[in-house]
Structure formats: structure tokens, C-alpha cells
C-alpha atoms as a PDB file:
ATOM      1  CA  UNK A   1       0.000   0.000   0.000  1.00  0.00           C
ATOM      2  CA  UNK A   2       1.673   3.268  -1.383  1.00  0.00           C
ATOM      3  CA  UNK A   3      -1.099   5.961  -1.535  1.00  0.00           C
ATOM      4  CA  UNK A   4      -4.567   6.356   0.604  1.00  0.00           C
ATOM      5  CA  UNK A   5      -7.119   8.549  -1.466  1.00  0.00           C
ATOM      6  CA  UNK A   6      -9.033  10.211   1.226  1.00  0.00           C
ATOM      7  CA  UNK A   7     -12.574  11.775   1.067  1.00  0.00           C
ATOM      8  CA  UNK A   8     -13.595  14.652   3.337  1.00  0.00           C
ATOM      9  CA  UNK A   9     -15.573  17.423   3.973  1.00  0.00           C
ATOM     10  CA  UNK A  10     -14.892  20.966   2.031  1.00  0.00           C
ATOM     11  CA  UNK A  11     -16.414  22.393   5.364  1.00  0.00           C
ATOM     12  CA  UNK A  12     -14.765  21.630   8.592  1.00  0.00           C
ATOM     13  CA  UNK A  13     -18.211  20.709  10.807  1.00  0.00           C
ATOM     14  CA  UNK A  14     -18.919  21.803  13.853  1.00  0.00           C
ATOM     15  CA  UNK A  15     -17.107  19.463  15.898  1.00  0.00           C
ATOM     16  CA  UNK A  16     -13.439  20.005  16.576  1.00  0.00           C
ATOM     17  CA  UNK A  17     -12.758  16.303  16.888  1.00  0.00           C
ATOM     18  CA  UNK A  18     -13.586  16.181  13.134  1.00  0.00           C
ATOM     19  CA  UNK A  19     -10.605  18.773  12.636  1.00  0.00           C
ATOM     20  CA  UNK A  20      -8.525  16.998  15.359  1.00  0.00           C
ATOM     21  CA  UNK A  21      -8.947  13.508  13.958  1.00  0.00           C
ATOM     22  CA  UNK A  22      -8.352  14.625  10.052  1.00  0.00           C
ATOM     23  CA  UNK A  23      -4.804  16.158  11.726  1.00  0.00           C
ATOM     24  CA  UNK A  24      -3.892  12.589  13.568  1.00  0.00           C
ATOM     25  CA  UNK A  25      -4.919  10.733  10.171  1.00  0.00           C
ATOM     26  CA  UNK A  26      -2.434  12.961   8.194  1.00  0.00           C
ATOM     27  CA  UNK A  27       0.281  12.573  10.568  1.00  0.00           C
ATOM     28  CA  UNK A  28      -0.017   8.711  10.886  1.00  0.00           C
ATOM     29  CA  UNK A  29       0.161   8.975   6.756  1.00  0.00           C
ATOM     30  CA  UNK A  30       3.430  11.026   6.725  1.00  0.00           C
ATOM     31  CA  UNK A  31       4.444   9.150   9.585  1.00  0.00           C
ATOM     32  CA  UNK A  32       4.231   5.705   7.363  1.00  0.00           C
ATOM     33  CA  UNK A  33       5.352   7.117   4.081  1.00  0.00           C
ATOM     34  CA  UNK A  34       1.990   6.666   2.881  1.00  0.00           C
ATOM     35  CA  UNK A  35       1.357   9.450   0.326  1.00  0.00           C
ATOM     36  CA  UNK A  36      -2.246  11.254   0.076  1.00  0.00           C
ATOM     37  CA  UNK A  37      -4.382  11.605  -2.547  1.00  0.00           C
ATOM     38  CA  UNK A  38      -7.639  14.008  -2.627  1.00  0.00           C
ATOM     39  CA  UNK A  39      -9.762  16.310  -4.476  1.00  0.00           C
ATOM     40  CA  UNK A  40      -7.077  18.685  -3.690  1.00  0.00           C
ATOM     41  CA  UNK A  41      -8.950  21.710  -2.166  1.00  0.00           C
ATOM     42  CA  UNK A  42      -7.519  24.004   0.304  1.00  0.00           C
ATOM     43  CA  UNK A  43     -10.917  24.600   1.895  1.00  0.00           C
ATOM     44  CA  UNK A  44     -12.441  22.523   4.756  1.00  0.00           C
ATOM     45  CA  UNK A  45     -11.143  18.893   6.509  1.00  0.00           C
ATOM     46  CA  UNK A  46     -10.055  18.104   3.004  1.00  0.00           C
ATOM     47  CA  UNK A  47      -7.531  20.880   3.253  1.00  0.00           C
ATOM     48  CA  UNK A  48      -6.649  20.156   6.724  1.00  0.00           C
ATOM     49  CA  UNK A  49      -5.312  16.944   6.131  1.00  0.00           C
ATOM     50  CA  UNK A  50      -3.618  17.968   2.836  1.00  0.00           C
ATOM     51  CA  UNK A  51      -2.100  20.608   4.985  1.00  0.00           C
ATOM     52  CA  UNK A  52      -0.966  18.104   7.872  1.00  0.00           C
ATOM     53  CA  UNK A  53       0.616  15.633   5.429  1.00  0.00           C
ATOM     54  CA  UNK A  54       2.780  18.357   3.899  1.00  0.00           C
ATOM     55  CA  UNK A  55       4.031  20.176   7.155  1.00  0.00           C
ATOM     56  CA  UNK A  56       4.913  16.468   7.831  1.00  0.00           C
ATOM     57  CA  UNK A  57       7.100  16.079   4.782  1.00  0.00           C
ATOM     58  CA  UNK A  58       5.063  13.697   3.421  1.00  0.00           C
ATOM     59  CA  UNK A  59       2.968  13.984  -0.106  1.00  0.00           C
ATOM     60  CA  UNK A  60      -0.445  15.399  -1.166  1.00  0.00           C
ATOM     61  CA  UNK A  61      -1.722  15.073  -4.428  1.00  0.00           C
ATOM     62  CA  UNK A  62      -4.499  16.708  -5.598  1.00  0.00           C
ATOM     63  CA  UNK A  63      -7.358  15.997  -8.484  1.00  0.00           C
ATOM     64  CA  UNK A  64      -9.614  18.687  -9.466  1.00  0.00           C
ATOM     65  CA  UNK A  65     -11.887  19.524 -12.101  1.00  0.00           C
ATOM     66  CA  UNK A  66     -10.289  23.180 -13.505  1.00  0.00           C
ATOM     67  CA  UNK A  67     -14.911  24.354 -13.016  1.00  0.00           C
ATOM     68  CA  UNK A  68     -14.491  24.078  -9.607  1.00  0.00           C
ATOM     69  CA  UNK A  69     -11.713  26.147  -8.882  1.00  0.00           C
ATOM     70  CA  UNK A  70     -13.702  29.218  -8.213  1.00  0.00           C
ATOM     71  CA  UNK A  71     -16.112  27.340  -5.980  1.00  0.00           C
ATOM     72  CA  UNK A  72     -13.522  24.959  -4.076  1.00  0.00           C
ATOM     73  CA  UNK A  73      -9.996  27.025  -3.174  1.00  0.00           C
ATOM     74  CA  UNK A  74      -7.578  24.882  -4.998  1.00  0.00           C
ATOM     75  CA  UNK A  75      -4.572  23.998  -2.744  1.00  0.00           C
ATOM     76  CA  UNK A  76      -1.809  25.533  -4.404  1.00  0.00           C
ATOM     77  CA  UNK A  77       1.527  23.897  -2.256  1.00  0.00           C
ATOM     78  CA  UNK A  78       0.380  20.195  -3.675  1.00  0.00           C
ATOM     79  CA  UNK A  79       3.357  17.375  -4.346  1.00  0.00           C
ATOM     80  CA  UNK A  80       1.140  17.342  -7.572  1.00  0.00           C
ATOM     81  CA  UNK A  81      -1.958  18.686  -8.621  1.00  0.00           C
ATOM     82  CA  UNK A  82      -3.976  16.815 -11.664  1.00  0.00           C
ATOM     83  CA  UNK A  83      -6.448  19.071 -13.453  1.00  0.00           C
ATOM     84  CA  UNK A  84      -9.768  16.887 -14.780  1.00  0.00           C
ATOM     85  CA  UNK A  85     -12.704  18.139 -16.881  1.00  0.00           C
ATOM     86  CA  UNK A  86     -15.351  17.248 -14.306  1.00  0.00           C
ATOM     87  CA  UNK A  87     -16.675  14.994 -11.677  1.00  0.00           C
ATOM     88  CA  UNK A  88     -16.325  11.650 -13.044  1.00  0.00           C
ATOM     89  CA  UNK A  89     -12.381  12.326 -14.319  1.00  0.00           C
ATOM     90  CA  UNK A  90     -11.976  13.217 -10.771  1.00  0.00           C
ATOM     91  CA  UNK A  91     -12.942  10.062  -9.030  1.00  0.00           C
ATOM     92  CA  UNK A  92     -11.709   7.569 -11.844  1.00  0.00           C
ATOM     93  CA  UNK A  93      -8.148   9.431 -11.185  1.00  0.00           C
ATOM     94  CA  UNK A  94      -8.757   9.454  -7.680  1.00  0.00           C
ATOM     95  CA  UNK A  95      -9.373   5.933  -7.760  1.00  0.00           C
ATOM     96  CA  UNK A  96      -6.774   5.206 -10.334  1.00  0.00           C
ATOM     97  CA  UNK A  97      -3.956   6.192  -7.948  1.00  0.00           C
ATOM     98  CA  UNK A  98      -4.983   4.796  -4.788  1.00  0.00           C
ATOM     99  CA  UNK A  99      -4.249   1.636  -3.283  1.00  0.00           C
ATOM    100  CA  UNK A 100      -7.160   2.256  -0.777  1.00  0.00           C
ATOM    101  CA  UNK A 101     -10.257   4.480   0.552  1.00  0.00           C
ATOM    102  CA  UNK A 102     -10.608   6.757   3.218  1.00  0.00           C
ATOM    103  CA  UNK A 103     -13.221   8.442   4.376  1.00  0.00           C
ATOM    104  CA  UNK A 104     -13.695  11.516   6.852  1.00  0.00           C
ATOM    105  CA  UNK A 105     -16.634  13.554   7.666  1.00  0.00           C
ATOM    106  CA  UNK A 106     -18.530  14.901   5.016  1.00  0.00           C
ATOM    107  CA  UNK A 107     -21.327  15.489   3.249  1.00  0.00           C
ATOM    108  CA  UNK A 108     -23.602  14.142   0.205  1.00  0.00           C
ATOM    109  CA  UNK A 109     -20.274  14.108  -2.135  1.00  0.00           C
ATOM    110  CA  UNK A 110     -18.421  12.107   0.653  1.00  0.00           C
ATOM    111  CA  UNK A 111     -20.987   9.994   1.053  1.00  0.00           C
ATOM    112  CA  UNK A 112     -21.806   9.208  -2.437  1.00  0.00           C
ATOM    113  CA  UNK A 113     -17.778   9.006  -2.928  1.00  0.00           C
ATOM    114  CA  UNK A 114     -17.650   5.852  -0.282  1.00  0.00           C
ATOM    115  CA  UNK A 115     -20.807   4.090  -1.544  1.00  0.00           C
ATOM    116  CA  UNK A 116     -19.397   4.284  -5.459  1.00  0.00           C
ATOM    117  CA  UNK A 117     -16.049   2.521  -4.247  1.00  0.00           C
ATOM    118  CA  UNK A 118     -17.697  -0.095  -1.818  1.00  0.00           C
ATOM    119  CA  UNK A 119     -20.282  -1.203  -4.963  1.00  0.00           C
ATOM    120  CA  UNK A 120     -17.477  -1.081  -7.114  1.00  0.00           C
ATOM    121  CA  UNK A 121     -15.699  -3.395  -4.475  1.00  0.00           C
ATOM    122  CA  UNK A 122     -18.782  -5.432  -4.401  1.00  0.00           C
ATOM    123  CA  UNK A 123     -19.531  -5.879  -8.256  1.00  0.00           C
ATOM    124  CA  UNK A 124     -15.342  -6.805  -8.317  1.00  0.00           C
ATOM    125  CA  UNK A 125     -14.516  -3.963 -10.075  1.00  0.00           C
ATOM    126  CA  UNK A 126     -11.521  -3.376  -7.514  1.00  0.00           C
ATOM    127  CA  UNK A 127     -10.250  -5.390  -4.735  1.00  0.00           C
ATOM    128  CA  UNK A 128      -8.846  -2.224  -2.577  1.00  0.00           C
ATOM    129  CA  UNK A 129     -10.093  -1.472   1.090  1.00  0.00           C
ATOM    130  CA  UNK A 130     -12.654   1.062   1.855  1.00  0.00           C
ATOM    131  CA  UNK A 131     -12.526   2.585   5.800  1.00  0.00           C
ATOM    132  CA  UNK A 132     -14.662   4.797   7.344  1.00  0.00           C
ATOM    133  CA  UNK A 133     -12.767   6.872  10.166  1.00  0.00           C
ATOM    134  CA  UNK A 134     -15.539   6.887  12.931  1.00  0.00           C
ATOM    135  CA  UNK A 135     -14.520  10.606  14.480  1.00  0.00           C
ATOM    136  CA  UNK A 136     -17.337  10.936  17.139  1.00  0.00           C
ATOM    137  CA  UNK A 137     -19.440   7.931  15.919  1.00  0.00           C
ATOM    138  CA  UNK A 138     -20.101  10.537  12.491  1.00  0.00           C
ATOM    139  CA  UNK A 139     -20.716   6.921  10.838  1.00  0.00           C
ATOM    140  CA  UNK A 140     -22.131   5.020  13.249  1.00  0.00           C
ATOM    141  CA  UNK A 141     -25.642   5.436  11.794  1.00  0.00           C
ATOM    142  CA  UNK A 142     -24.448   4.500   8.087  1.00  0.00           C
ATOM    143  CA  UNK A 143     -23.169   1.059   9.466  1.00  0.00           C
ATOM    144  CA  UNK A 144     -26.651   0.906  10.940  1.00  0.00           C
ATOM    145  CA  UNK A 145     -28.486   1.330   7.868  1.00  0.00           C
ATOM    146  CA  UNK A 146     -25.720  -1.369   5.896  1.00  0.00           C
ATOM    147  CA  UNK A 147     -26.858  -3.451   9.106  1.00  0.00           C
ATOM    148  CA  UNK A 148     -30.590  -3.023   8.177  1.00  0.00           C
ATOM    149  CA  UNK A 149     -29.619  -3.434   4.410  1.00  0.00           C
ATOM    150  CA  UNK A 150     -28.432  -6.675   5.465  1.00  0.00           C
ATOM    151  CA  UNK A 151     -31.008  -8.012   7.505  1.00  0.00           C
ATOM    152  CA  UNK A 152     -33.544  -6.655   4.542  1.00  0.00           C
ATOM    153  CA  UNK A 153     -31.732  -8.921   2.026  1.00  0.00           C
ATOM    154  CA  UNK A 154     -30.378  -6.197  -0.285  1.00  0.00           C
ATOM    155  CA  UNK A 155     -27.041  -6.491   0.954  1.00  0.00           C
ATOM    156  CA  UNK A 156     -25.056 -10.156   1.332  1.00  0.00           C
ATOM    157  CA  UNK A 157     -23.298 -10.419   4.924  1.00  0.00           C
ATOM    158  CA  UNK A 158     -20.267 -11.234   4.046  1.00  0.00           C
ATOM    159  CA  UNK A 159     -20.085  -8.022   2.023  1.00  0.00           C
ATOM    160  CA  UNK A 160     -20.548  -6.149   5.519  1.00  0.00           C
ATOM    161  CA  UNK A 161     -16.261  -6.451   5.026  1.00  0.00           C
ATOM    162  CA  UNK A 162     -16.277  -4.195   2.257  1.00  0.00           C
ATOM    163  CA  UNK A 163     -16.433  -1.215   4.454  1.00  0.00           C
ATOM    164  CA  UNK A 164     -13.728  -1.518   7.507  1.00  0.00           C
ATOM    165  CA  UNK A 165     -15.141   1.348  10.539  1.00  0.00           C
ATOM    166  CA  UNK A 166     -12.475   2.417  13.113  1.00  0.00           C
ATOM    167  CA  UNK A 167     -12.470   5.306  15.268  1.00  0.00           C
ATOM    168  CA  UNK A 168      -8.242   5.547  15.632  1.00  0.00           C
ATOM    169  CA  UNK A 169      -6.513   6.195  12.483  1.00  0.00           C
ATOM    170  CA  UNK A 170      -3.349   4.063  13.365  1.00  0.00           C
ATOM    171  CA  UNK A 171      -5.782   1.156  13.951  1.00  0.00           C
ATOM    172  CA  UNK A 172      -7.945   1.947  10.493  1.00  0.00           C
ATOM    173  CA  UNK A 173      -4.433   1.857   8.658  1.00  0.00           C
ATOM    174  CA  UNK A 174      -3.247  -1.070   9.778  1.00  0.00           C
ATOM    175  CA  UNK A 175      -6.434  -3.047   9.000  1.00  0.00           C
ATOM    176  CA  UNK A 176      -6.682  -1.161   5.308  1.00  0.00           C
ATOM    177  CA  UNK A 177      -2.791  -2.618   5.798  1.00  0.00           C
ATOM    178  CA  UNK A 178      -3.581  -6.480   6.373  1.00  0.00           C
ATOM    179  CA  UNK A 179      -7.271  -6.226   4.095  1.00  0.00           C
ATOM    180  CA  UNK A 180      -7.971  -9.229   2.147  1.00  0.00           C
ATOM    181  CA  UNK A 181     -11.098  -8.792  -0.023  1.00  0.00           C
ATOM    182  CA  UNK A 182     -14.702 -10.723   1.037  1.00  0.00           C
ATOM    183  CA  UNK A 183     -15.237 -14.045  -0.580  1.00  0.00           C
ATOM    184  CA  UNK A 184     -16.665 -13.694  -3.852  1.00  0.00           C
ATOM    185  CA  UNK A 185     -20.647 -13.747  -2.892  1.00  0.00           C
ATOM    186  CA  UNK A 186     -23.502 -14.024  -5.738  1.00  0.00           C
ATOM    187  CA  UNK A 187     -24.515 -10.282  -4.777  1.00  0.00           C
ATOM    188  CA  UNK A 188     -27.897 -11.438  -6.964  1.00  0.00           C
ATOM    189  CA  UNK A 189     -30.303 -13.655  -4.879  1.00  0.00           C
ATOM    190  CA  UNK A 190     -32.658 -15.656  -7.040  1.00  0.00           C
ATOM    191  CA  UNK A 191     -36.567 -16.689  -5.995  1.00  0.00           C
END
């Protein structure tokens, strides 16, 4: 495991844990030579950790899509910064250079960010780790509602695996460290 693309916040929350913890994840990065990748904002826990990694001496690099840049303060002090037509370029680069998944606080583009990489884990279309870092219990509910999924039927048990919750980053890396992917599970159930 080389690089950890993380997903955060562009906002900061109101809880200074959420700041605290996206400082302690970047500095157990650096600390492991890990190198960062992001959406590469300046702005919110997103830049935090960028910021933390850096003043570290480790390496942030940064995917953005250049229509954004007004909205979202690029980070301009990036290892390297990639520059993407839109959305989609930015995840599939994201993705492309990570060796796992990361996510912080955040809102709907977090969110939607962790769910595209677990299903993509879960059709096969990757084998890399997805963790959750559970600052505050922040995800506690969503491993609720995969709970409920589960016991609904619309989500296999053993897939449960495909998302790894910790609330310690040096604990989170080392099981992203020692992941070995669910056994391959008809997702499909038949009548």
C-alpha cells in the first residue's frame, strides 16, 4: 500500500474532533510514508489533512476539475496537482492512484464518494479497502443502515467487510494494511 485517497468534507463541521482527527490521520500517513491523494482543495477537513501531510514532509496530491476552482480554493503547495474536466475524471483518477479508501466527515459528495467505491468493491470492479474513520461515531448510523440493508436482504453479509469502521486512524491503517477482499458472494439472490 503506497497511496490512501481520502474523502472529506470541504467544510470543517462543527465538531473540533472532526478537525482533530483529520490532523492525527495525516500525521499517521506522513508518519508511514503513505502518500495522500484528494480532491485537492484548500478549503475545509479536506484541506486540513492535505495541509498536515505536507508540514509532515510527506505527499499530497491533488485531483480537481479546472470548473471548480472558483467554488472549491484549490490547494496551491500540492506534491502534484492533476487538473480533470469534471466529476467523473476526478474520481476515476482518484481511484486510479490509490491503493485504498478513506473516508472523513462529510457530506452528500463524501458519502456518495464511499458508496461508489464499496459497490465497485462489491460488483469486483476493484479489490482495494474502503474505511470509514468513525470521528465521534459521524458513521455510526451509516453502518446501521448497511446493518438493516443486510437483515432486509439487499445487501449479502459477508459483504458487511467491504467497508472496515475504526475510530483511531493508526488502527484503520493497519487493518486497510492487512485487508484481504470478502469471498466472492452471488450479490444477486434468485426466488
Amino acid at each position: 500500500m503506497k497511496r490512501i485517497c481520502v474523502f472529506a468534507g470541504s467544510n470543517r463541521g462543527v465538531n473540533p474532533q472532526f478537525e482533530q482527527m483529520a490532523k492525527a490521520l495525516g500525521i499517521e500517513l506522513a508518519a508511514r510514508g503513505l502518500e495522500l491523494v484528494y480532491g485537492g482543495s484548500n478549503a475545509g477537513l479536506m484541506g486540513c489533512i492535505a495541509n498536515t501531510v505536507l508540514e509532515r514532509g510527506g505527499k499530497a496530491i491533488g485531483v480537481m476539475p479546472t470548473g471548480l476552482f472558483r467554488g472549491e480554493m484549490v490547494h496551491t503547495g500540492l506534491t502534484e496537482l492533476y487538473e480533470v474536466k469534471d466529476m467523473h475524471e476526478r474520481k476515476a483518477k482518484m481511484g486510479e492512484l490509490a491503493d485504498a479508501f478513506v473516508a472523513l466527515p462529510g457530506g452528500y459528495g463524501t458519502f456518495e464518494e464511499v458508496f461508489e467505491v464499496v459497490s465497485w468493491g462489491q460488483l469486483g470492479i476493484h479489490s482495494k479497502p474502503v474505511g470509514l474513520l468513525n470521528t465521534a461515531g459521524y458513521y455510526t448510523p451509516l453502518m446501521e443502515m448497511v446493518k438493516t440493508a443486510v437483515e432486509a436482504g439487499f445487501i449479502p453479509a459477508t459483504h458487511t467487510e467491504l467497508l472496515i469502521c475504526e475510530n483511531e486512524p493508526a488502527k484503520l491503517l493497519e487493518r486497510l494494511h492487512h485487508y484481504q477482499p470478502p469471498a466472492k458472494t452471488n450479490k444477486w439472490s434468485t426466488p
